[in-house]
N, C-alpha and C. Protein backbone atom coordinates (compact mmCIF):
# COMPACT_ATOMS: atom_id res chain seq x y z
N UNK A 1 -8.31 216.42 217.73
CA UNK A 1 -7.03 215.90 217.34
C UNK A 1 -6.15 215.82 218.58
N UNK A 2 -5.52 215.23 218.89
CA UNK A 2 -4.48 214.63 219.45
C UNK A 2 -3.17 214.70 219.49
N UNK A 3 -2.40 215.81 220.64
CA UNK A 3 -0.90 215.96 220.07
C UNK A 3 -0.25 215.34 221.31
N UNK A 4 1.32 214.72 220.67
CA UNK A 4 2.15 214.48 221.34
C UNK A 4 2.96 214.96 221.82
N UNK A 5 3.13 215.17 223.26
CA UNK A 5 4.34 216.21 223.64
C UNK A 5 5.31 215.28 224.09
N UNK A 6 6.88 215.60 224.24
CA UNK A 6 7.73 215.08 225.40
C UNK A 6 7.89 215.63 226.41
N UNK A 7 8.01 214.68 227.34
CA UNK A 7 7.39 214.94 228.52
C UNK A 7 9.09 214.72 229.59
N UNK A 8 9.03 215.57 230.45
CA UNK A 8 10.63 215.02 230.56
C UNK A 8 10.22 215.41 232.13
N UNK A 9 10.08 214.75 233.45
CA UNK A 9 9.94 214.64 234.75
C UNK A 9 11.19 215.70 235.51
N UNK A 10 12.34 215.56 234.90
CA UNK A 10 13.58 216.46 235.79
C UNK A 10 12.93 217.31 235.54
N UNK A 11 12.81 218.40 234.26
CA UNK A 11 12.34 219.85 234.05
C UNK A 11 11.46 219.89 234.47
N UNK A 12 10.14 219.31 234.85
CA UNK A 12 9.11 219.72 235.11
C UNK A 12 9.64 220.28 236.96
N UNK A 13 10.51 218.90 237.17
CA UNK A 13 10.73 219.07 238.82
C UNK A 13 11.70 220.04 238.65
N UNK A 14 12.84 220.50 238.37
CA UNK A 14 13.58 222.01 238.29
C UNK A 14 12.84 222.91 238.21
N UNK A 15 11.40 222.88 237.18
CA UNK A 15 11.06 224.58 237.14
C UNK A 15 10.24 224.60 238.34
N UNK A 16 9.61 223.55 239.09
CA UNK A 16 9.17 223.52 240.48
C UNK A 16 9.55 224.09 241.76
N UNK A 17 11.22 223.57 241.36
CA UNK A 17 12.23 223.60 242.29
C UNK A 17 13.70 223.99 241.41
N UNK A 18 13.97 225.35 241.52
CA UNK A 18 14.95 225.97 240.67
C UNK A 18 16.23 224.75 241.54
N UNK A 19 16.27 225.54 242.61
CA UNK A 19 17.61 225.18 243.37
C UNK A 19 17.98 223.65 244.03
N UNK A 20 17.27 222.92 243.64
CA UNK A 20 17.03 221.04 243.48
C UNK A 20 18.44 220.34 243.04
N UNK A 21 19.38 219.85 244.28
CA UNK A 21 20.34 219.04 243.60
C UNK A 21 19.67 218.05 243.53
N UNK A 22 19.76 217.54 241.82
CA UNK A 22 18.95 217.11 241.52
C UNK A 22 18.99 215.26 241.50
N UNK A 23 21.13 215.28 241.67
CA UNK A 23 21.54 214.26 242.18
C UNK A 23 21.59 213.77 243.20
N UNK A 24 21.48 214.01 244.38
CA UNK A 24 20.79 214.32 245.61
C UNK A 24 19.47 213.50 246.25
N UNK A 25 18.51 214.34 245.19
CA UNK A 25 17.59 214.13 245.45
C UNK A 25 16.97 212.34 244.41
N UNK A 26 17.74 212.19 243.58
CA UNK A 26 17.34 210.84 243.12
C UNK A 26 18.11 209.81 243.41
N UNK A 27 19.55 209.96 244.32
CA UNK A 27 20.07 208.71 245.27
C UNK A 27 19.61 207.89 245.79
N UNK A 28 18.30 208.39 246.32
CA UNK A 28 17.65 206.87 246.72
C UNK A 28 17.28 206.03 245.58
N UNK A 29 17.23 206.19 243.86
CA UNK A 29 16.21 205.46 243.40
C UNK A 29 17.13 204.55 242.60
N UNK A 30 18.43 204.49 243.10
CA UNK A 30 19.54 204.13 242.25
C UNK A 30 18.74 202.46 242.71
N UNK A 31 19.28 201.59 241.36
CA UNK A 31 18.57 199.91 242.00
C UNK A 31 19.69 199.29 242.66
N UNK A 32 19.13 198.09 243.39
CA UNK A 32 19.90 197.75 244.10
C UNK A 32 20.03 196.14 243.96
N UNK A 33 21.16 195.62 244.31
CA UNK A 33 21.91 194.54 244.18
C UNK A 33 20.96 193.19 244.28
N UNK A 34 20.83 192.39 244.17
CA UNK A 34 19.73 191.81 245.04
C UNK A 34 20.88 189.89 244.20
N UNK A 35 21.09 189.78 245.30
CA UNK A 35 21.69 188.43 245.10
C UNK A 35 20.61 187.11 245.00
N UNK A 36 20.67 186.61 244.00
CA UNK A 36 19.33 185.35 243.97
C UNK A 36 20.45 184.08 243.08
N UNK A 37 19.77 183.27 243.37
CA UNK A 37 20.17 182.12 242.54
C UNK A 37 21.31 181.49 241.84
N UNK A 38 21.33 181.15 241.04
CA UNK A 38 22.62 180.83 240.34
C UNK A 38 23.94 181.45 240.04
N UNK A 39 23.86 183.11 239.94
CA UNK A 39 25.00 183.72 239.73
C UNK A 39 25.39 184.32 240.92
N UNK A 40 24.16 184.62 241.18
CA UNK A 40 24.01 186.18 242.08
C UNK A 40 25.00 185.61 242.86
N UNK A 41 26.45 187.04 243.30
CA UNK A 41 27.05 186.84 244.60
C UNK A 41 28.24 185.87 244.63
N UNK A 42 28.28 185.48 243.19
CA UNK A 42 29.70 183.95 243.52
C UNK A 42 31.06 184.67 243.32
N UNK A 43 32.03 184.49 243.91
CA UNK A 43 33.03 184.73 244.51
C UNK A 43 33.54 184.72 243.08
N UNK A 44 34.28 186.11 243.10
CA UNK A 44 35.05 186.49 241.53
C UNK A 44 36.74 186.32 241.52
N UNK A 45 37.02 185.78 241.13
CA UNK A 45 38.63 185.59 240.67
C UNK A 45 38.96 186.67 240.33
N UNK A 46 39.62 187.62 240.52
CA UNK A 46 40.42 188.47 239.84
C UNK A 46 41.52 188.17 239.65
N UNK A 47 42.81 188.14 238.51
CA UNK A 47 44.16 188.50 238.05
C UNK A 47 44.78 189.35 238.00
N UNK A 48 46.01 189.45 237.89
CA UNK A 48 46.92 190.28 237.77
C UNK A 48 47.53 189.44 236.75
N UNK A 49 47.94 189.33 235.36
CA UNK A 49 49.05 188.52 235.04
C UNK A 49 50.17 189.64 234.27
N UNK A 50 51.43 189.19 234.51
CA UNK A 50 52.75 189.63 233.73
C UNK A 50 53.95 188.66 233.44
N UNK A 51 54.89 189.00 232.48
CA UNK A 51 55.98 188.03 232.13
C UNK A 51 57.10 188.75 232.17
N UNK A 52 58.39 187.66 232.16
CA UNK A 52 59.51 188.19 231.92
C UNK A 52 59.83 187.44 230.60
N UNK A 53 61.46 187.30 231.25
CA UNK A 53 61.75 186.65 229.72
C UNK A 53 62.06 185.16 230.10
N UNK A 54 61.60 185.06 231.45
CA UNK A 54 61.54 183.48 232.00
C UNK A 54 60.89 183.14 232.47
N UNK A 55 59.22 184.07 232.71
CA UNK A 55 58.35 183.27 233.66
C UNK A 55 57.05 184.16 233.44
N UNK A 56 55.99 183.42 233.72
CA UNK A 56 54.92 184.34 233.80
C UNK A 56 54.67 184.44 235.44
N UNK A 57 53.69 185.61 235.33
CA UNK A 57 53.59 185.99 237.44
C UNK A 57 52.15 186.05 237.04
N UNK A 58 51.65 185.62 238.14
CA UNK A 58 50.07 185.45 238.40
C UNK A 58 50.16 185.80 240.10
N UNK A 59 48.86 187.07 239.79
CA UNK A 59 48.61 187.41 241.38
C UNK A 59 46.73 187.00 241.57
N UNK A 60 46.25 186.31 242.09
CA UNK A 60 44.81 185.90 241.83
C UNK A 60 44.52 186.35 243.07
N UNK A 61 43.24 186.94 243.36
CA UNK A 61 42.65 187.55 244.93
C UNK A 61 41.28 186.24 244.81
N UNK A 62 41.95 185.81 246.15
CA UNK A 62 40.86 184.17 246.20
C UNK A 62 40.39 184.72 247.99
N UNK A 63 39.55 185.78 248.54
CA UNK A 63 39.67 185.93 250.15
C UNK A 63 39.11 185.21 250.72
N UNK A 64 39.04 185.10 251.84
CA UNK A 64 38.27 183.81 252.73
C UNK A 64 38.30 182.44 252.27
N UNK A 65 39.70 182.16 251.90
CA UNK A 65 39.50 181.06 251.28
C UNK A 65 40.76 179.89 252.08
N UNK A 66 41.00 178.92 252.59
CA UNK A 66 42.06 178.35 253.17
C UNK A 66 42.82 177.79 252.41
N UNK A 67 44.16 177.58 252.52
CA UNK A 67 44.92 177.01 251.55
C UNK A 67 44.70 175.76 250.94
N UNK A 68 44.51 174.93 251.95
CA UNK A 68 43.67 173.57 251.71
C UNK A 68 42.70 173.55 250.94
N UNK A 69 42.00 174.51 250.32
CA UNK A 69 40.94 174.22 249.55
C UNK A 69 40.89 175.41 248.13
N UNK A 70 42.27 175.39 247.79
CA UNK A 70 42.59 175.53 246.41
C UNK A 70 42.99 174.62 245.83
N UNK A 71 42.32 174.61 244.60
CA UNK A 71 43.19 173.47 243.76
C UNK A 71 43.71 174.21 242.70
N UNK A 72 44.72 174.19 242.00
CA UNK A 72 45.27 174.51 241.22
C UNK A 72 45.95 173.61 239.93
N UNK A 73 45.57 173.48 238.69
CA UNK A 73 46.18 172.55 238.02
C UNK A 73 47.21 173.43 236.66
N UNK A 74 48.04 173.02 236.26
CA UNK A 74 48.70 173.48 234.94
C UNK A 74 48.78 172.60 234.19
N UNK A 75 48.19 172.75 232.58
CA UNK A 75 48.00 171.91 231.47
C UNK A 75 48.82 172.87 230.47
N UNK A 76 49.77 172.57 230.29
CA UNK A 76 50.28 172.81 228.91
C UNK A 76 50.88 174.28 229.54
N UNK A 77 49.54 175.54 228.80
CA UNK A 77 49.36 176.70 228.58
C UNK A 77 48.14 177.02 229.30
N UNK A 78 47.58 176.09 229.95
CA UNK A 78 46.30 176.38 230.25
C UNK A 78 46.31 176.37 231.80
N UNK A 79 45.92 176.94 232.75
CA UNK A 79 45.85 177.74 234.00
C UNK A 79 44.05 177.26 234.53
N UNK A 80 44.38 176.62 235.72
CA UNK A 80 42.85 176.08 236.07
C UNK A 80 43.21 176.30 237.53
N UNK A 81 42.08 177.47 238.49
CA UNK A 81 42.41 177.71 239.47
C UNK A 81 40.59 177.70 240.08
N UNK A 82 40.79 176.77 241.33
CA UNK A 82 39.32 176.41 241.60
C UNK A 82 39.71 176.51 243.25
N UNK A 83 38.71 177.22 243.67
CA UNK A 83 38.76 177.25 245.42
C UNK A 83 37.17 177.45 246.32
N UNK A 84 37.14 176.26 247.26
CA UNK A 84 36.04 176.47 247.58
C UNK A 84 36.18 177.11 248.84
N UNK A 85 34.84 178.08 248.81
CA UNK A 85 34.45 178.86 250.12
C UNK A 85 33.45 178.31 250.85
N UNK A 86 34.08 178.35 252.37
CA UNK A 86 33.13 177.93 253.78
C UNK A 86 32.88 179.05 254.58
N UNK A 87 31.61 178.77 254.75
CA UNK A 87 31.14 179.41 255.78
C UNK A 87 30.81 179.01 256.92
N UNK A 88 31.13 179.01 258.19
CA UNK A 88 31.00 178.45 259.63
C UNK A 88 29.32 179.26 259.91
N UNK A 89 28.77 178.47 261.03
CA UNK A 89 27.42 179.32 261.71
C UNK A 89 27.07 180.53 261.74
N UNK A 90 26.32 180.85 260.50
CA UNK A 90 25.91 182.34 260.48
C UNK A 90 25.73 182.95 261.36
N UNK A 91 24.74 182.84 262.45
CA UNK A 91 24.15 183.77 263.98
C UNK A 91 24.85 183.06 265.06
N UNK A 92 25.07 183.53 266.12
CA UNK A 92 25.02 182.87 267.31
C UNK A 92 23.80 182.25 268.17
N UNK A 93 24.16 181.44 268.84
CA UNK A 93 22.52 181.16 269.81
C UNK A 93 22.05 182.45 269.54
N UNK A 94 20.74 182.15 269.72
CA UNK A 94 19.65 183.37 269.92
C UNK A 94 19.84 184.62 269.16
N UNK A 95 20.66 184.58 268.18
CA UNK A 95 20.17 185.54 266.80
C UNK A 95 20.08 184.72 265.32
N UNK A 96 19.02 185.61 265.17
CA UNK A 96 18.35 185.38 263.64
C UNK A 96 19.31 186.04 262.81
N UNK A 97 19.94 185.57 261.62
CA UNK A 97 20.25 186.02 260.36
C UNK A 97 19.06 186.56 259.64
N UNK A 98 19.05 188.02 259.15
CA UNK A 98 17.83 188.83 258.53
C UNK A 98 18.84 188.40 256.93
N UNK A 99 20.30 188.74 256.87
CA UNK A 99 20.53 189.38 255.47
C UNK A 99 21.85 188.49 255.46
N UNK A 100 22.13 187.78 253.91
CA UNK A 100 23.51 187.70 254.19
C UNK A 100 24.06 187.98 252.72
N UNK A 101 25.11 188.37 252.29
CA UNK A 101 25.79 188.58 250.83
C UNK A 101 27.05 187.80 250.72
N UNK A 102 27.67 187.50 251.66
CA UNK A 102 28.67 186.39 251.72
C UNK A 102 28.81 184.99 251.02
N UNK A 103 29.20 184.69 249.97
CA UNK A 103 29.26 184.35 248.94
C UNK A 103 29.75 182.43 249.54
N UNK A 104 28.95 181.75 249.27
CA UNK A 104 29.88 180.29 249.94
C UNK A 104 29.61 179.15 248.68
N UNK A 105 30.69 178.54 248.31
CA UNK A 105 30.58 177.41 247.39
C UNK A 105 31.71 177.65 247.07
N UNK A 106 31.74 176.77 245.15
CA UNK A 106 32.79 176.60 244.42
C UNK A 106 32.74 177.42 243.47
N UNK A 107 34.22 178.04 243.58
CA UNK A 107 34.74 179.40 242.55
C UNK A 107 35.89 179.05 241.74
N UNK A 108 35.41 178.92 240.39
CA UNK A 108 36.98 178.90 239.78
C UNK A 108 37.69 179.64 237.98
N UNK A 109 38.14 179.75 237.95
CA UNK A 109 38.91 180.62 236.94
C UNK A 109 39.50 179.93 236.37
N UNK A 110 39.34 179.86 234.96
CA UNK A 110 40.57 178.65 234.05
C UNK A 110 41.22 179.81 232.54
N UNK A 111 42.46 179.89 232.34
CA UNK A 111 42.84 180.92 231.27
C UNK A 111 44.45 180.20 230.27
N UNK A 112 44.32 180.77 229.40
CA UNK A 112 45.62 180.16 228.71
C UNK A 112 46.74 181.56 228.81
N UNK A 113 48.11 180.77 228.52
CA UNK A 113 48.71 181.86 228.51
C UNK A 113 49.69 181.30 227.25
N UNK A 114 50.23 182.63 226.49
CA UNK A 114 50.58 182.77 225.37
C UNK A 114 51.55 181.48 224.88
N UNK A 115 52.31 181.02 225.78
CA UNK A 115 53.45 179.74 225.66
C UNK A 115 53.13 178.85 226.40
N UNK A 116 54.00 177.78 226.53
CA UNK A 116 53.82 176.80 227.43
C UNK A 116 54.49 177.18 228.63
N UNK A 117 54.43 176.63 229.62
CA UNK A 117 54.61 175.98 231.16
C UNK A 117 55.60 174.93 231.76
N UNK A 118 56.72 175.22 232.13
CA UNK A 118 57.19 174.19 232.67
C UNK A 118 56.58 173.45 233.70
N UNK A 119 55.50 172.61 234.11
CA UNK A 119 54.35 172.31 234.74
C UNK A 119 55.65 171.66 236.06
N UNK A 120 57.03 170.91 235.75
CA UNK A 120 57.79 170.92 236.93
C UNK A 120 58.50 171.59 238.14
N UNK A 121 58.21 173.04 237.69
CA UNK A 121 58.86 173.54 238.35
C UNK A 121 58.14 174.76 238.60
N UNK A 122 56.78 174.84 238.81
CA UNK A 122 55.49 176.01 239.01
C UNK A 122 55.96 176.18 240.87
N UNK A 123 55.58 177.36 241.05
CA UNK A 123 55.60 177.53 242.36
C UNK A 123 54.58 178.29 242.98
N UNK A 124 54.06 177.96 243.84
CA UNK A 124 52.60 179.00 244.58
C UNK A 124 52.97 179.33 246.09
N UNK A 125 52.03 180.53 246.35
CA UNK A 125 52.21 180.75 247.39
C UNK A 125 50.46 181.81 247.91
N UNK A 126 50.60 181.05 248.91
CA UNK A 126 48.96 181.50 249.35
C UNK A 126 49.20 182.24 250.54
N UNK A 127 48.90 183.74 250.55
CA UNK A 127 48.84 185.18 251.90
C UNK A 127 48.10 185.90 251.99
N UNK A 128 47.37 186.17 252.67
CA UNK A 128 46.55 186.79 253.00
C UNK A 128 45.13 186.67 251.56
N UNK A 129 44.82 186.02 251.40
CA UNK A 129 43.96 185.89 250.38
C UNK A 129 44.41 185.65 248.94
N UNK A 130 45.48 186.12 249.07
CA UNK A 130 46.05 186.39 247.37
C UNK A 130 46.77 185.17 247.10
N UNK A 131 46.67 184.55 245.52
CA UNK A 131 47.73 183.71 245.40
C UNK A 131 48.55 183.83 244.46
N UNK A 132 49.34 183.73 244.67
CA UNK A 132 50.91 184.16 243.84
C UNK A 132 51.07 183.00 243.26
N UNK A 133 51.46 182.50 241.49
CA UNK A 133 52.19 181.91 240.80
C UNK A 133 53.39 182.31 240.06
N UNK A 134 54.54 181.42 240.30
CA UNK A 134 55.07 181.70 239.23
C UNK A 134 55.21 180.68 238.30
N UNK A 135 55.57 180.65 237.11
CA UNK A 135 55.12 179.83 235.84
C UNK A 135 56.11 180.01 235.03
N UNK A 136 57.15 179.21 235.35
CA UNK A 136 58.63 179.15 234.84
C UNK A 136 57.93 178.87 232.60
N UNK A 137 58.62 179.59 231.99
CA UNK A 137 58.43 179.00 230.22
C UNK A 137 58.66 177.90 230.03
N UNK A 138 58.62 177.10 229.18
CA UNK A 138 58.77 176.01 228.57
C UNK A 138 60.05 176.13 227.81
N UNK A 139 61.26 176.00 227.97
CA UNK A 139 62.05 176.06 226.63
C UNK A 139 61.15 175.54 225.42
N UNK A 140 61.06 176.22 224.31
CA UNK A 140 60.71 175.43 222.88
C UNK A 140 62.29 174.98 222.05
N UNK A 141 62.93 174.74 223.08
CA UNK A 141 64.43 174.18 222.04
C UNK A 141 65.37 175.35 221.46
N UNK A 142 66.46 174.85 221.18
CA UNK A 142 67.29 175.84 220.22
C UNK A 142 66.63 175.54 218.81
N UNK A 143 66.81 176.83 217.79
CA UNK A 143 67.00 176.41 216.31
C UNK A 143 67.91 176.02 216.05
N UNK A 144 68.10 174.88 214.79
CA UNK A 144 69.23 174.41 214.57
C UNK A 144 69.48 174.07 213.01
N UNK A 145 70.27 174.66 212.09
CA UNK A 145 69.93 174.07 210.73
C UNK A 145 70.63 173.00 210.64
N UNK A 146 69.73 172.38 209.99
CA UNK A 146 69.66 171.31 209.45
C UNK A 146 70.63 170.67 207.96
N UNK A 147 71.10 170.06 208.05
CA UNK A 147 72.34 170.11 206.67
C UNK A 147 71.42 169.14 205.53
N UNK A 148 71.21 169.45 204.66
CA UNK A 148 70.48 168.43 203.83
C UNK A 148 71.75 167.54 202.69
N UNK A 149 70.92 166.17 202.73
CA UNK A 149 72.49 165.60 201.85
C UNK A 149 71.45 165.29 200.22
């Protein structure tokens, strides 16, 4: 007959090795990143967004990116932020590139926000990587009653 035990590799290696940090010792086997193909490595938009009682603020981290090659559009409520990344000559004469993780193409982020947009009067500002919007509201009008005859 045939029994099943569980079998558990740490305990066996602790009662081997009482005094075994045991985190330590399995750091190397953590996996590792490996950038391939279609996703791997594309340049992530992050936000910041907040409002007042007149504007929304957008802080977006776009790095290595030149001003010239953001586009930015406002539809309505809707927020479309696209920036492409260049990369100049990887090696110099006479070195080989072994490895690279540096992310190059087109990156972009599109999001709604709760109201509308005065799309005339948006303002940006591009520093040090980051880009700053502000995003004046839309008046939606006064209420007004209406007199019925």
């Amino acid at each position: 007959m045939t029994y099943l035990s569980h079998w558990n590799p740490i305990r066996t290696l602790l009662h081997a090795r009482p005094n075994l940090d045991v985190e330590a010792y399995l750091r190397g086997f953590e996996p590792r990143v490996v950038w391939a193909g279609h996703d791997g490595g594309a340049l992530d938009i992050r936000l910041d967004l907040s409002e007042d009682e007149v504007a929304y603020h957008v802080k977006a981290d776009i790095p290595g990116v030149d001003r010239n090659d953001i586009d930015l559009r406002v539809d309505g409520n809707t927020i479309h932020i696209a920036a492409e990344v260049k990369r100049g000559p990887a090696a110099k004469p006479g070195e080989k590139e072994i490895y690279s993780e540096r992310f190059c193409g087109l990156a972009s982020r599109t999001f709604s926000l709760p109201g509308r947009v005065d799309e005339t009067k948006v303002t940006a500002h591009y520093e040090n990587g980051v880009l700053t919007l502000t995003l004046p509201k839309k008046s939606e009008g006064q209420t007004r009653k209406i007199a019925i005859d």
